[in-house]
PDB file of N, CA and C in Angstrom:
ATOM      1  N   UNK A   1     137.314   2.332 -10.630  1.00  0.00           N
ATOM      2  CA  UNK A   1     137.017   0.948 -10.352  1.00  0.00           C
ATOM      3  C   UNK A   1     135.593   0.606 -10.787  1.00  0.00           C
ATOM      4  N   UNK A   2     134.770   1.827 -10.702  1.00  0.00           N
ATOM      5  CA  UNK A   2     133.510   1.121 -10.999  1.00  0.00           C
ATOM      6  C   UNK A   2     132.694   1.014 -12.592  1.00  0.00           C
ATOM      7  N   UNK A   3     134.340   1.750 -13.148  1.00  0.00           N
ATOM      8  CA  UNK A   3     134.308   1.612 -14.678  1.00  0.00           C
ATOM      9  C   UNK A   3     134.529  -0.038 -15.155  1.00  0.00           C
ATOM     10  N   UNK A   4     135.530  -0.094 -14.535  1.00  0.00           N
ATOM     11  CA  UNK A   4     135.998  -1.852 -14.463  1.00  0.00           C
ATOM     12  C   UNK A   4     134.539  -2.681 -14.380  1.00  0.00           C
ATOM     13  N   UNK A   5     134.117  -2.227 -13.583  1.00  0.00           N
ATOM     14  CA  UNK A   5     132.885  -3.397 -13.040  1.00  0.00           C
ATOM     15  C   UNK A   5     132.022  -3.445 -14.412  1.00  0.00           C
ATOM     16  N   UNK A   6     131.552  -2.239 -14.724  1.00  0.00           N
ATOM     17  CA  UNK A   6     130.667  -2.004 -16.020  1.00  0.00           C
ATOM     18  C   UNK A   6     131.448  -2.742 -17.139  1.00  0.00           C
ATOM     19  N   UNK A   7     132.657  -2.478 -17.589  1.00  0.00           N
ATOM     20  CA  UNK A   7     133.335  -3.074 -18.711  1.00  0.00           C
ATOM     21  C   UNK A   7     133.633  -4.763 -18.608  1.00  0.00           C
ATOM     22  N   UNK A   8     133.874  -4.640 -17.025  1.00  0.00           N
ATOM     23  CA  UNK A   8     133.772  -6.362 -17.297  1.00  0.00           C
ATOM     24  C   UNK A   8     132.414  -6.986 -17.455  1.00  0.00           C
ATOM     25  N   UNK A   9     131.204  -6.317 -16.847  1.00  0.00           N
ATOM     26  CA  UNK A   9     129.892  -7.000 -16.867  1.00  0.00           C
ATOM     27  C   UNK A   9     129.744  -7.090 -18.521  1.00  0.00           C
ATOM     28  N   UNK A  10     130.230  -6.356 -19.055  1.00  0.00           N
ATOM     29  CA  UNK A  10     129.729  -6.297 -20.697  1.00  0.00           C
ATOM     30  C   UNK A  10     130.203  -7.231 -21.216  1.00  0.00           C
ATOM     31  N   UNK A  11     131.647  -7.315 -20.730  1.00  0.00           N
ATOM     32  CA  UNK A  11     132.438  -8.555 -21.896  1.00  0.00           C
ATOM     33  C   UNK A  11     131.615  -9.721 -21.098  1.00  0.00           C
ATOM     34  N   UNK A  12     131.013  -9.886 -20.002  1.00  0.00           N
ATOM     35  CA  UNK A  12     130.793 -11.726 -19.159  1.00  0.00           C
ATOM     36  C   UNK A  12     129.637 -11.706 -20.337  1.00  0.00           C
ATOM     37  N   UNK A  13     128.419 -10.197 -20.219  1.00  0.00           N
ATOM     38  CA  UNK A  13     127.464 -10.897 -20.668  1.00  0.00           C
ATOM     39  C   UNK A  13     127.098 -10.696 -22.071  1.00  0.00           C
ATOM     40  N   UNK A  14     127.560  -9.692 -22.969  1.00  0.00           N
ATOM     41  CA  UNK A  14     127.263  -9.315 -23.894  1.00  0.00           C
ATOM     42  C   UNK A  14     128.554 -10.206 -25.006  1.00  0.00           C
ATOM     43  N   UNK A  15     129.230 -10.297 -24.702  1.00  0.00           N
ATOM     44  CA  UNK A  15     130.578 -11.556 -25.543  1.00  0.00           C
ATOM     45  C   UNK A  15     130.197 -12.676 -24.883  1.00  0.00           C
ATOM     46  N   UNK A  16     130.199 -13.266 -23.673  1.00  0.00           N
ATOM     47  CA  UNK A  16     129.977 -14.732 -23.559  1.00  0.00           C
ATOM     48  C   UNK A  16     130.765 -15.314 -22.525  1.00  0.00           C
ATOM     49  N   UNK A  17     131.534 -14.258 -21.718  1.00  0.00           N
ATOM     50  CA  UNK A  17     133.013 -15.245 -21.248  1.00  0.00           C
ATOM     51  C   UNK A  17     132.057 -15.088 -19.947  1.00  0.00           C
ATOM     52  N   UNK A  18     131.753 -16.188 -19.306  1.00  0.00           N
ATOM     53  CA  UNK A  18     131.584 -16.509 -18.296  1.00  0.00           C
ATOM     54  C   UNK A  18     132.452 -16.583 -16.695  1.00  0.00           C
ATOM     55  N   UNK A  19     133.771 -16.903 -17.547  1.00  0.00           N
ATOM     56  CA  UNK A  19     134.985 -16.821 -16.405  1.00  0.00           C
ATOM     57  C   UNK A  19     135.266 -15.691 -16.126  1.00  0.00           C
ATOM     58  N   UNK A  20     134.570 -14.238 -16.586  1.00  0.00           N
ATOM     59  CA  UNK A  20     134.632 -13.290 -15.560  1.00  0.00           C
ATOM     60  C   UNK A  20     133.898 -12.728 -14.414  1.00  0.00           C
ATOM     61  N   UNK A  21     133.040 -14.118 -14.324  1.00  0.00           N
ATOM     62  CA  UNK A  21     132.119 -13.708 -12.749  1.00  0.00           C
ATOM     63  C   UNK A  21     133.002 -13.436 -11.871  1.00  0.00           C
ATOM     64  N   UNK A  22     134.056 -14.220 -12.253  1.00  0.00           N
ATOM     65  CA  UNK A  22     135.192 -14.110 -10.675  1.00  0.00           C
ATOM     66  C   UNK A  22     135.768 -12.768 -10.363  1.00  0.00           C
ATOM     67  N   UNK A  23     136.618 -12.218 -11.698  1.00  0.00           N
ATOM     68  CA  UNK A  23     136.760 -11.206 -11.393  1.00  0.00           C
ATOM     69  C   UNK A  23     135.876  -9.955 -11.526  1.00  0.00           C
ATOM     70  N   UNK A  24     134.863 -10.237 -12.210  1.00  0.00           N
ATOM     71  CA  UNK A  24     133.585  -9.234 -11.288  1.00  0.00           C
ATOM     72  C   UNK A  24     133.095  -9.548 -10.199  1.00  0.00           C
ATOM     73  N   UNK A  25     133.043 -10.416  -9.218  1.00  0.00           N
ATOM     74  CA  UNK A  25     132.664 -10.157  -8.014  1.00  0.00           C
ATOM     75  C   UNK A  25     134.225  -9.524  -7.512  1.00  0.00           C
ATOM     76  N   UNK A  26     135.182  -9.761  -7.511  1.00  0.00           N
ATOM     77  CA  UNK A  26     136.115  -9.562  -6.823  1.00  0.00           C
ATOM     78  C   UNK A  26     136.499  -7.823  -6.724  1.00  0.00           C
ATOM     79  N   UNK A  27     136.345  -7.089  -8.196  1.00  0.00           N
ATOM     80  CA  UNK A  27     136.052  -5.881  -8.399  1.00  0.00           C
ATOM     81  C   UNK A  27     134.659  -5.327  -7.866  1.00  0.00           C
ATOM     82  N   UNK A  28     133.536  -6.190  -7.584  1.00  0.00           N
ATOM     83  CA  UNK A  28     132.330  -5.465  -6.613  1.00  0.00           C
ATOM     84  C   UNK A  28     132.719  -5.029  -5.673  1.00  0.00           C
ATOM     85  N   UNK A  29     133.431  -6.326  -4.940  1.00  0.00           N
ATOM     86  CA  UNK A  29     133.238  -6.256  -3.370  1.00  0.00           C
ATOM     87  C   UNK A  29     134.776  -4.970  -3.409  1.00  0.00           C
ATOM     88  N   UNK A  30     135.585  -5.021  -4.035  1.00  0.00           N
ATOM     89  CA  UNK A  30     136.905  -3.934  -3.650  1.00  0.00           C
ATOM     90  C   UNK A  30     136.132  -2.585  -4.037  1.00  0.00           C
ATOM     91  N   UNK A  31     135.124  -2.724  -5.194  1.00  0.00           N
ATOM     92  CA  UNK A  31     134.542  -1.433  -4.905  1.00  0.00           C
ATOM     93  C   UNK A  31     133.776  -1.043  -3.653  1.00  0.00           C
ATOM     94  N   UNK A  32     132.946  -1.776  -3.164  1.00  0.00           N
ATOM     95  CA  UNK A  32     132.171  -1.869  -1.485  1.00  0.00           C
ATOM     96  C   UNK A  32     133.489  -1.473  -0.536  1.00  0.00           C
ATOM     97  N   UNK A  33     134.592  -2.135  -0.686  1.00  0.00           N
ATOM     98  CA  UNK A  33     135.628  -2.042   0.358  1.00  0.00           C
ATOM     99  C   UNK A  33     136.569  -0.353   0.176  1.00  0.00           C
ATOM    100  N   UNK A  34     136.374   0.150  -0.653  1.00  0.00           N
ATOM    101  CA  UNK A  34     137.242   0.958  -1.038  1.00  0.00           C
ATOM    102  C   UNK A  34     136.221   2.631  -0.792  1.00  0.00           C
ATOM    103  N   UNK A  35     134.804   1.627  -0.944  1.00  0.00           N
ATOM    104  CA  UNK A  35     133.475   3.373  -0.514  1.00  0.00           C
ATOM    105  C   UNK A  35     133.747   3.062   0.754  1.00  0.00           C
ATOM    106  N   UNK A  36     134.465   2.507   2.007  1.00  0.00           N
ATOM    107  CA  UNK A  36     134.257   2.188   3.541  1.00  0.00           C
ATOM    108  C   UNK A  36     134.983   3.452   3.572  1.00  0.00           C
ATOM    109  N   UNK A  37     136.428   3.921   2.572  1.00  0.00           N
ATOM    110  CA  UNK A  37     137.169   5.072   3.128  1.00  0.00           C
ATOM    111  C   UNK A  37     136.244   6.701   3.193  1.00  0.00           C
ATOM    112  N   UNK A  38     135.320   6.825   2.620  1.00  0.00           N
ATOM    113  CA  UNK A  38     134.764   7.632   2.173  1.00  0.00           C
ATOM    114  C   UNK A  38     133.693   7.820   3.118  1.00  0.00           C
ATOM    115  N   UNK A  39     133.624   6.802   4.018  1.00  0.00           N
ATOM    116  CA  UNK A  39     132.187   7.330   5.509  1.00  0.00           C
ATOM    117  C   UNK A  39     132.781   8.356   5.942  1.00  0.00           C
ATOM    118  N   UNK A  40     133.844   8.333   6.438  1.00  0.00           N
ATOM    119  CA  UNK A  40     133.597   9.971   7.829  1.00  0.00           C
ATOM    120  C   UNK A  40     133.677  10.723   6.832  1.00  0.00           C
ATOM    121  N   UNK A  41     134.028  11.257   5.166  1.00  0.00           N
ATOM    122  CA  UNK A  41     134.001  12.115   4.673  1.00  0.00           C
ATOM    123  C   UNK A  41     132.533  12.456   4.536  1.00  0.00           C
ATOM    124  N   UNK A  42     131.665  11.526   4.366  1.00  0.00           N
ATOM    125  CA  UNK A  42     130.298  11.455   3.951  1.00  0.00           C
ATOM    126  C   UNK A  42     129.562  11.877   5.831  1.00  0.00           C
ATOM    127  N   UNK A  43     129.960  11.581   6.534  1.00  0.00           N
ATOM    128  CA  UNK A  43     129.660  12.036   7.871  1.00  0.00           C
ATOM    129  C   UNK A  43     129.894  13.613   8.692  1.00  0.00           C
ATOM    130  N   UNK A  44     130.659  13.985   7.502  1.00  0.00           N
ATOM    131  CA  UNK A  44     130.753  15.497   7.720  1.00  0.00           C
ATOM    132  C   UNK A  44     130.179  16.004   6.814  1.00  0.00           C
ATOM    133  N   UNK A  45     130.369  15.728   5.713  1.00  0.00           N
ATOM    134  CA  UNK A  45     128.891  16.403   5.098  1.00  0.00           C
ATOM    135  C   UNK A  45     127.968  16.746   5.560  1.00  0.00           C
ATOM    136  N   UNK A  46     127.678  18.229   4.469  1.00  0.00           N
ATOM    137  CA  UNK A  46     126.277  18.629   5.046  1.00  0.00           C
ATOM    138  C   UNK A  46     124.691  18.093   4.958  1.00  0.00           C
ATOM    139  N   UNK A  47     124.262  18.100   5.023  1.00  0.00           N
ATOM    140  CA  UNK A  47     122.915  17.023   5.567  1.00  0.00           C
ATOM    141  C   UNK A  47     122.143  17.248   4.327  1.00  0.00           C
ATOM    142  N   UNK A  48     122.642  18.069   3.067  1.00  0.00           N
ATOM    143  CA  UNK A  48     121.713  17.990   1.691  1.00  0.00           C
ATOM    144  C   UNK A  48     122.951  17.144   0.787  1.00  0.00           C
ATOM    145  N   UNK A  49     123.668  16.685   1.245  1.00  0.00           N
ATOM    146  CA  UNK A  49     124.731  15.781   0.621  1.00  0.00           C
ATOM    147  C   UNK A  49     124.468  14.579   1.041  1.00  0.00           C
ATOM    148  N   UNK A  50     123.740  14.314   2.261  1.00  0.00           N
ATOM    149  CA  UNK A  50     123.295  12.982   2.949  1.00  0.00           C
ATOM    150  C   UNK A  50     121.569  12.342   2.292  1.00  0.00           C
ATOM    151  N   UNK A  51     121.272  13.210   2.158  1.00  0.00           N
ATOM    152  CA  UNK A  51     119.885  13.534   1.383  1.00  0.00           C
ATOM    153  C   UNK A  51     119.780  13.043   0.004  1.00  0.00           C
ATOM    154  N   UNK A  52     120.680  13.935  -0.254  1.00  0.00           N
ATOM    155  CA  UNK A  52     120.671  13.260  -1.783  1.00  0.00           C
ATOM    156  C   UNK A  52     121.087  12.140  -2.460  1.00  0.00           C
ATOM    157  N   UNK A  53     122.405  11.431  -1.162  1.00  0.00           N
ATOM    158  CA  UNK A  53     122.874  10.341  -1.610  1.00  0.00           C
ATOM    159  C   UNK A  53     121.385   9.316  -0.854  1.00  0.00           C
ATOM    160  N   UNK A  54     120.551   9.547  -0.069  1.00  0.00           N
ATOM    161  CA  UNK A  54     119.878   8.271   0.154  1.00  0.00           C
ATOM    162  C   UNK A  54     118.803   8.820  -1.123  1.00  0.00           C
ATOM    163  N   UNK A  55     118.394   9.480  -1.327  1.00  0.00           N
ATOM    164  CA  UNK A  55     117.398   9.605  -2.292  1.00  0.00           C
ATOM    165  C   UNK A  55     117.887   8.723  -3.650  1.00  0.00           C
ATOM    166  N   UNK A  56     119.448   8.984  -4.093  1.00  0.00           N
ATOM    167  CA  UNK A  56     119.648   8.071  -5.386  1.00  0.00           C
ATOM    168  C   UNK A  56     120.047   6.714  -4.833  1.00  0.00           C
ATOM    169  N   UNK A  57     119.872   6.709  -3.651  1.00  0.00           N
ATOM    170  CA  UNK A  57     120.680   5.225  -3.265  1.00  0.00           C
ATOM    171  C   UNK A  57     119.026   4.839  -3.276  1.00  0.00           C
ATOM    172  N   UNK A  58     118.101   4.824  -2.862  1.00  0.00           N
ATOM    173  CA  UNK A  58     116.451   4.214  -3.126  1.00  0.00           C
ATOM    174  C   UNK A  58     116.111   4.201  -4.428  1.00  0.00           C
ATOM    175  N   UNK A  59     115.990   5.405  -5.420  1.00  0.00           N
ATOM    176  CA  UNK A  59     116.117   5.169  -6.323  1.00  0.00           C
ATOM    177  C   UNK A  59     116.633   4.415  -7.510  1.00  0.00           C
ATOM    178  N   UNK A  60     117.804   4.111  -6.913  1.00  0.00           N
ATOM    179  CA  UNK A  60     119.215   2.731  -7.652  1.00  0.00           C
ATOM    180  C   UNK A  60     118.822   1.418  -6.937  1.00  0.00           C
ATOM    181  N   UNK A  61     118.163   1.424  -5.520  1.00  0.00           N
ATOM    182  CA  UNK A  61     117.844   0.234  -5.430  1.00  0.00           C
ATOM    183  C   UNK A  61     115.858  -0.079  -6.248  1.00  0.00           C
ATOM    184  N   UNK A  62     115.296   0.443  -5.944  1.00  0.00           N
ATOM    185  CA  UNK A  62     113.851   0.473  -6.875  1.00  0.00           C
ATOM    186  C   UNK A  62     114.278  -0.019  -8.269  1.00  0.00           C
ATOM    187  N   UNK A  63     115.364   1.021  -9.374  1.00  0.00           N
ATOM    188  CA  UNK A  63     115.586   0.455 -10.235  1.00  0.00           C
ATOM    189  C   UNK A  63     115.892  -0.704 -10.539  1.00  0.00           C
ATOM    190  N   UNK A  64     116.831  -1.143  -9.778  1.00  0.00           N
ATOM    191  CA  UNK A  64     117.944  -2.491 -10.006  1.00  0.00           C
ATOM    192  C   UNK A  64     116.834  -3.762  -9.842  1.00  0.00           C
ATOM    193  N   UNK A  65     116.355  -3.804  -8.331  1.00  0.00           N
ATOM    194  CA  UNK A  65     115.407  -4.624  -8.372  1.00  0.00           C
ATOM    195  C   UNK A  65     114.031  -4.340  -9.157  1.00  0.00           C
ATOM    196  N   UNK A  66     113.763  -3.847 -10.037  1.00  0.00           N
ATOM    197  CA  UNK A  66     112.504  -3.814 -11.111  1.00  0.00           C
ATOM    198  C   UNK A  66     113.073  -4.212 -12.179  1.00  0.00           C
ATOM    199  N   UNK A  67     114.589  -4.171 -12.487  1.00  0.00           N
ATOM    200  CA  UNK A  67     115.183  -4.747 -13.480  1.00  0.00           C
ATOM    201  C   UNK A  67     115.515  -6.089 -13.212  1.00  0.00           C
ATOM    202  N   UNK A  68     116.131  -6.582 -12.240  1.00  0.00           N
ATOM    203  CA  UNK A  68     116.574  -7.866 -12.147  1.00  0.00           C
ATOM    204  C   UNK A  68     114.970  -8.782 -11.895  1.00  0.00           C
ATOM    205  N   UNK A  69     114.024  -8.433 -11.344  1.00  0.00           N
ATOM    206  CA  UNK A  69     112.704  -9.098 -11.249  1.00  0.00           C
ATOM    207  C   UNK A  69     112.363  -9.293 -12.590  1.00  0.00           C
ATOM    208  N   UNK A  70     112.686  -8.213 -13.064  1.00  0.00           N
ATOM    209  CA  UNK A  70     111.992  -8.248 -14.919  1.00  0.00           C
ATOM    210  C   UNK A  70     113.015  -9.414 -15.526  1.00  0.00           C
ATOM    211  N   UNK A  71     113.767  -9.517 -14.593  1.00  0.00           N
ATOM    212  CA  UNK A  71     114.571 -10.869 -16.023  1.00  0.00           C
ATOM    213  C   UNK A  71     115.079 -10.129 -17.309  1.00  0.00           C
ATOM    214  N   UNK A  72     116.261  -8.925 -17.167  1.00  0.00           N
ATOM    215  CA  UNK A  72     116.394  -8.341 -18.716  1.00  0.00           C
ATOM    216  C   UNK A  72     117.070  -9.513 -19.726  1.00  0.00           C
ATOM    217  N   UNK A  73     116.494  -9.132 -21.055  1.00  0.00           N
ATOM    218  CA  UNK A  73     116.218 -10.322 -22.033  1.00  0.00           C
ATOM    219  C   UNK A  73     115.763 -11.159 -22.227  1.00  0.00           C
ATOM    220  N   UNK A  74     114.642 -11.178 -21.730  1.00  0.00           N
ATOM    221  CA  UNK A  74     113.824 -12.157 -21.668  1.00  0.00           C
ATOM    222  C   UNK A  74     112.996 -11.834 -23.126  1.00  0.00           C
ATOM    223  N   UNK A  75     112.967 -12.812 -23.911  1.00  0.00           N
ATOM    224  CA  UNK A  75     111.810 -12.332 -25.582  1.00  0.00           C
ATOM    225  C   UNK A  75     110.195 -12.940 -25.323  1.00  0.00           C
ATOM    226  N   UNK A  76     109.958 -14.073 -24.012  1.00  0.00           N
ATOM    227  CA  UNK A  76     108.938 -14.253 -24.220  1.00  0.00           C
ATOM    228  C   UNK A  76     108.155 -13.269 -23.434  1.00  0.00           C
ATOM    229  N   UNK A  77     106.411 -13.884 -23.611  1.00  0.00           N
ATOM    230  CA  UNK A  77     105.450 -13.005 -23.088  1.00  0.00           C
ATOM    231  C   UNK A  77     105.074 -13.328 -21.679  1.00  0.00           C
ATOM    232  N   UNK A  78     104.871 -12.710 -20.634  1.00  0.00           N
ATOM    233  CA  UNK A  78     104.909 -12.779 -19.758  1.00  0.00           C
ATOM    234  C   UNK A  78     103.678 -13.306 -19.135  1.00  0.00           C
ATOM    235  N   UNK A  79     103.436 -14.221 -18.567  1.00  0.00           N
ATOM    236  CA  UNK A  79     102.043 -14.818 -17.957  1.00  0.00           C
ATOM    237  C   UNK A  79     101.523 -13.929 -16.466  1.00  0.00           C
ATOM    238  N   UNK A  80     100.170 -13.960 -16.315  1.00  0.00           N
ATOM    239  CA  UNK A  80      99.795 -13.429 -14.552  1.00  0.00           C
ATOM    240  C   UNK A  80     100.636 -13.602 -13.996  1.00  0.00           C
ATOM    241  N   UNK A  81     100.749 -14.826 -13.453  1.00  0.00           N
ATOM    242  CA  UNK A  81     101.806 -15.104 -12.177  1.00  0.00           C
ATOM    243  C   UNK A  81     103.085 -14.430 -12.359  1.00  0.00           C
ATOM    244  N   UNK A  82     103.695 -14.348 -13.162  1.00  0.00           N
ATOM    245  CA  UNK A  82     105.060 -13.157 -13.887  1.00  0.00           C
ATOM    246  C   UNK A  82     104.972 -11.890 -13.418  1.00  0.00           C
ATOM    247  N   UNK A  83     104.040 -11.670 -13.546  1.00  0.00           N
ATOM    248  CA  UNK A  83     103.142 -10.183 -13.747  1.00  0.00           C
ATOM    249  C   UNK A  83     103.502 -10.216 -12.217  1.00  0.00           C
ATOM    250  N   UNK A  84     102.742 -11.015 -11.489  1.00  0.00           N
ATOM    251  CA  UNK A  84     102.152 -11.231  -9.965  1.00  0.00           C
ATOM    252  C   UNK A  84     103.614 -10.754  -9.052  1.00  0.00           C
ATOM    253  N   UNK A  85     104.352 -11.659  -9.686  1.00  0.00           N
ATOM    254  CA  UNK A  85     106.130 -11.764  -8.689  1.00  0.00           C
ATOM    255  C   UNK A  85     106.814 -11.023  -8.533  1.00  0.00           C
ATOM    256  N   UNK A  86     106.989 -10.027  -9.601  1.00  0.00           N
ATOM    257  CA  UNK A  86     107.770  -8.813  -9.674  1.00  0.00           C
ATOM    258  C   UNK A  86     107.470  -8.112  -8.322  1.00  0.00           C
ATOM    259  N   UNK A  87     106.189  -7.137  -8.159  1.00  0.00           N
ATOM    260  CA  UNK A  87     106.284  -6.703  -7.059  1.00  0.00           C
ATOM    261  C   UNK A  87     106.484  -7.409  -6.172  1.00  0.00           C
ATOM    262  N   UNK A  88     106.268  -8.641  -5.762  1.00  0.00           N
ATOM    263  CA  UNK A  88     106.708  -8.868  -4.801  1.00  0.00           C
ATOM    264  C   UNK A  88     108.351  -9.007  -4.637  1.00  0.00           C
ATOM    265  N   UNK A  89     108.828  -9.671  -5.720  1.00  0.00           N
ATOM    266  CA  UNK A  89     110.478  -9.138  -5.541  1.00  0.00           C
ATOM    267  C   UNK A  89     111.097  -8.195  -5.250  1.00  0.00           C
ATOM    268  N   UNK A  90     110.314  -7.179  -5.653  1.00  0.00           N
ATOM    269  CA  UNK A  90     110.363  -5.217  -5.302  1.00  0.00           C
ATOM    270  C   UNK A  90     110.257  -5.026  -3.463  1.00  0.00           C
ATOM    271  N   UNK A  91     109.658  -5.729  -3.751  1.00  0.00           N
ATOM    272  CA  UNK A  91     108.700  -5.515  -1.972  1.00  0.00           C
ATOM    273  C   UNK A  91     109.867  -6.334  -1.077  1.00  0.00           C
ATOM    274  N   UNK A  92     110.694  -7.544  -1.306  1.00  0.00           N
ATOM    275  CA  UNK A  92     111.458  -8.153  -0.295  1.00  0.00           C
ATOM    276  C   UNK A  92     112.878  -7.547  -0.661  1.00  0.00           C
ATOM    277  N   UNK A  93     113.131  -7.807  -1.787  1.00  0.00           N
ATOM    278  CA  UNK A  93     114.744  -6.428  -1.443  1.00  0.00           C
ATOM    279  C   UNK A  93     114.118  -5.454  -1.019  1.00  0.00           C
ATOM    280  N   UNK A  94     113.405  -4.159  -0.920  1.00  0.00           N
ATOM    281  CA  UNK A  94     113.103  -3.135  -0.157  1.00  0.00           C
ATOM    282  C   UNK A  94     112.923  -3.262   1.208  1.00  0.00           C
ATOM    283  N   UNK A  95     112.388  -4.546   1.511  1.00  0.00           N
ATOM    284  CA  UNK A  95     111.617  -5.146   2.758  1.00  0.00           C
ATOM    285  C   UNK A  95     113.697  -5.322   3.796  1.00  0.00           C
ATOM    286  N   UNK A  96     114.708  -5.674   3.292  1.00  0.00           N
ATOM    287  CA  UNK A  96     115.609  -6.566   3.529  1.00  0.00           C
ATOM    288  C   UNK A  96     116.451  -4.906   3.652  1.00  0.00           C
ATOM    289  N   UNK A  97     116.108  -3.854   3.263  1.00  0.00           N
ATOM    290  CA  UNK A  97     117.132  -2.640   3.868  1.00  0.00           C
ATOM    291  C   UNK A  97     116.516  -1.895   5.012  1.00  0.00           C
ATOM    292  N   UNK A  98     115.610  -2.426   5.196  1.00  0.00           N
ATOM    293  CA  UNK A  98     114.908  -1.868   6.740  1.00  0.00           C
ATOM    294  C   UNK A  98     115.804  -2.087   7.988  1.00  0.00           C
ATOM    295  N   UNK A  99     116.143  -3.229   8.554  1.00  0.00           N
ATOM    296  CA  UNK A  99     117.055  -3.349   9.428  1.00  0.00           C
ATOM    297  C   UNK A  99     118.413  -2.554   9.312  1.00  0.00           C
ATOM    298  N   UNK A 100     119.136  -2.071   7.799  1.00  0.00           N
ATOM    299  CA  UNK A 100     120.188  -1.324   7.622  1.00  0.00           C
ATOM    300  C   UNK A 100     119.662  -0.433   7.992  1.00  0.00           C
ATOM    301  N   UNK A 101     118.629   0.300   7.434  1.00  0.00           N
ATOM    302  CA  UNK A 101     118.588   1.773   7.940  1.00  0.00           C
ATOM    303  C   UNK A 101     118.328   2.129   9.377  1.00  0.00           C
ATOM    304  N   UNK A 102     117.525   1.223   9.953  1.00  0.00           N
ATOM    305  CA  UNK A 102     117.334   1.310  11.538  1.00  0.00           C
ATOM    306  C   UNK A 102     118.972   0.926  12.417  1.00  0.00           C
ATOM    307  N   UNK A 103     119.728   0.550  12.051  1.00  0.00           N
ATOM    308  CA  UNK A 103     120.637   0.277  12.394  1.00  0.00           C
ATOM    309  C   UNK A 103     121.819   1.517  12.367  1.00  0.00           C
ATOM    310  N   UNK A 104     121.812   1.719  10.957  1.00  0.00           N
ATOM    311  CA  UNK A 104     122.607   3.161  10.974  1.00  0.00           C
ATOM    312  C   UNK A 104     121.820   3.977  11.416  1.00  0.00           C
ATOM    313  N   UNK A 105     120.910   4.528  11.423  1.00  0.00           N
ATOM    314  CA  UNK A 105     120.067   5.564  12.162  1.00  0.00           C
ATOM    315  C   UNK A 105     120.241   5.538  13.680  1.00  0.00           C
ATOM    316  N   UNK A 106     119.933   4.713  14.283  1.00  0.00           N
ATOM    317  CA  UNK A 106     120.471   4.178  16.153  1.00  0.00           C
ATOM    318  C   UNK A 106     121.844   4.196  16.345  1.00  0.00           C
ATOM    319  N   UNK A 107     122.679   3.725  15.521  1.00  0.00           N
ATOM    320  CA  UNK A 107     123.934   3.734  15.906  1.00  0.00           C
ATOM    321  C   UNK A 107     124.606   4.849  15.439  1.00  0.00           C
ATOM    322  N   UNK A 108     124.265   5.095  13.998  1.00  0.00           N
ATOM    323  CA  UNK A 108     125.356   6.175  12.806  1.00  0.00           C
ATOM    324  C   UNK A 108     125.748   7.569  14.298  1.00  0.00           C
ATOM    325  N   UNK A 109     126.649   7.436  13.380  1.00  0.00           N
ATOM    326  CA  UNK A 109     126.831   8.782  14.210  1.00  0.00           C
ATOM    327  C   UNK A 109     126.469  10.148  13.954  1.00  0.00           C
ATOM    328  N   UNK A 110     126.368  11.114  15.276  1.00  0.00           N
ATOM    329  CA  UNK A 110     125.123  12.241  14.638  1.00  0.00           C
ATOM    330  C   UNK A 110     126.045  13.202  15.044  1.00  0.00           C
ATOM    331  N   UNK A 111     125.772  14.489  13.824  1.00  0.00           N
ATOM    332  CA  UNK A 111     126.281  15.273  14.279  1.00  0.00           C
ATOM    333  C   UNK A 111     125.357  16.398  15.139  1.00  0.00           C
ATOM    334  N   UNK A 112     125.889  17.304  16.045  1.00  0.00           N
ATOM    335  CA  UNK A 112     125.479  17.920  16.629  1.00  0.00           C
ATOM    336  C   UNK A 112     124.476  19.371  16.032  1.00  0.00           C
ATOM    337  N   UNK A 113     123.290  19.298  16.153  1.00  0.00           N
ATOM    338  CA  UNK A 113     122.551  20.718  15.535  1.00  0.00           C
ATOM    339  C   UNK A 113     123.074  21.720  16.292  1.00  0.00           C
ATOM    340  N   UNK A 114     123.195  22.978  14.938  1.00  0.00           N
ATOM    341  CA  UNK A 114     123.658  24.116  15.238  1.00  0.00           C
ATOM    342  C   UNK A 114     122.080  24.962  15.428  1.00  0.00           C
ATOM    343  N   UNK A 115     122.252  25.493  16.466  1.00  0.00           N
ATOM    344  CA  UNK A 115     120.992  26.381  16.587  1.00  0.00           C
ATOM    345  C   UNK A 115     120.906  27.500  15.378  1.00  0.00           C
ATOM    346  N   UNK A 116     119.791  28.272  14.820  1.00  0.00           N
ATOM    347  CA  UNK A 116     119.628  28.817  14.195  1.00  0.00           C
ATOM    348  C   UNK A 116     119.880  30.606  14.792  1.00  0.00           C
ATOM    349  N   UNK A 117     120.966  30.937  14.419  1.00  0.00           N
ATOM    350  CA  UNK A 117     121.091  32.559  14.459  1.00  0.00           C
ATOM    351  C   UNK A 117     119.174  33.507  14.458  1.00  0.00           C
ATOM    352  N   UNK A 118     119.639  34.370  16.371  1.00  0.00           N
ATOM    353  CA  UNK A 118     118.313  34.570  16.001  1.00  0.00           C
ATOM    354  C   UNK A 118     118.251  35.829  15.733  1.00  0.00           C
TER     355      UNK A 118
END
């Protein structure tokens, strides 16, 4: 499915057809709906499988928003204030997953530590 998403983003933006916003959002969100089956698998995982998915999940969000702030394709030159906004665009999507993580962290569910063999 999340091949779909990539192949349709190409034909909306790289050909021109605009009338596939629809069915790219509709393929986002079934992709969002379809990773929901995959929590308790991800909840038994071991805790360097949990690790690593938030490490590329910060990383994918840092990217995305340094790309979408940057405006890709843009040919002109960029003025101060341009310059100025980006981080701050960086700074309020980053700013806007704070409440998620405090939220799953208080609520998520924990698994129980195994004491260490002594």
């Amino acid at each position: 499915m999340a091949g779909l998403v990539v192949i349709v983003d190409i034909l909306r933006f790289r050909a021109g057809f605009a009338e596939l916003a629809y069915l790219n959002l509709v393929l986002v969100w079934g992709l969002a709906f379809m990773s929901g089956f995959f929590y308790s698998d991800l909840v038994r995982a071991p805790r360097q499988v949990d690790a690593a998915l938030l490490w590329a999940g910060l990383f994918g969000l840092v990217g995305l928003s340094y790309a979408f702030a940057g405006r890709l394709g843009e040919r002109e030159v960029p003025d101060l204030v341009r310059w100025l906004e980006r981080p701050l665009y960086i700074g309020v999507s980053l700013l806007c997953t704070v409440p998620v993580i405090w939220l799953f962290g208080r609520f998520g569910h924990r698994r129980p530590t195994v004491p260490a063999p002594a």
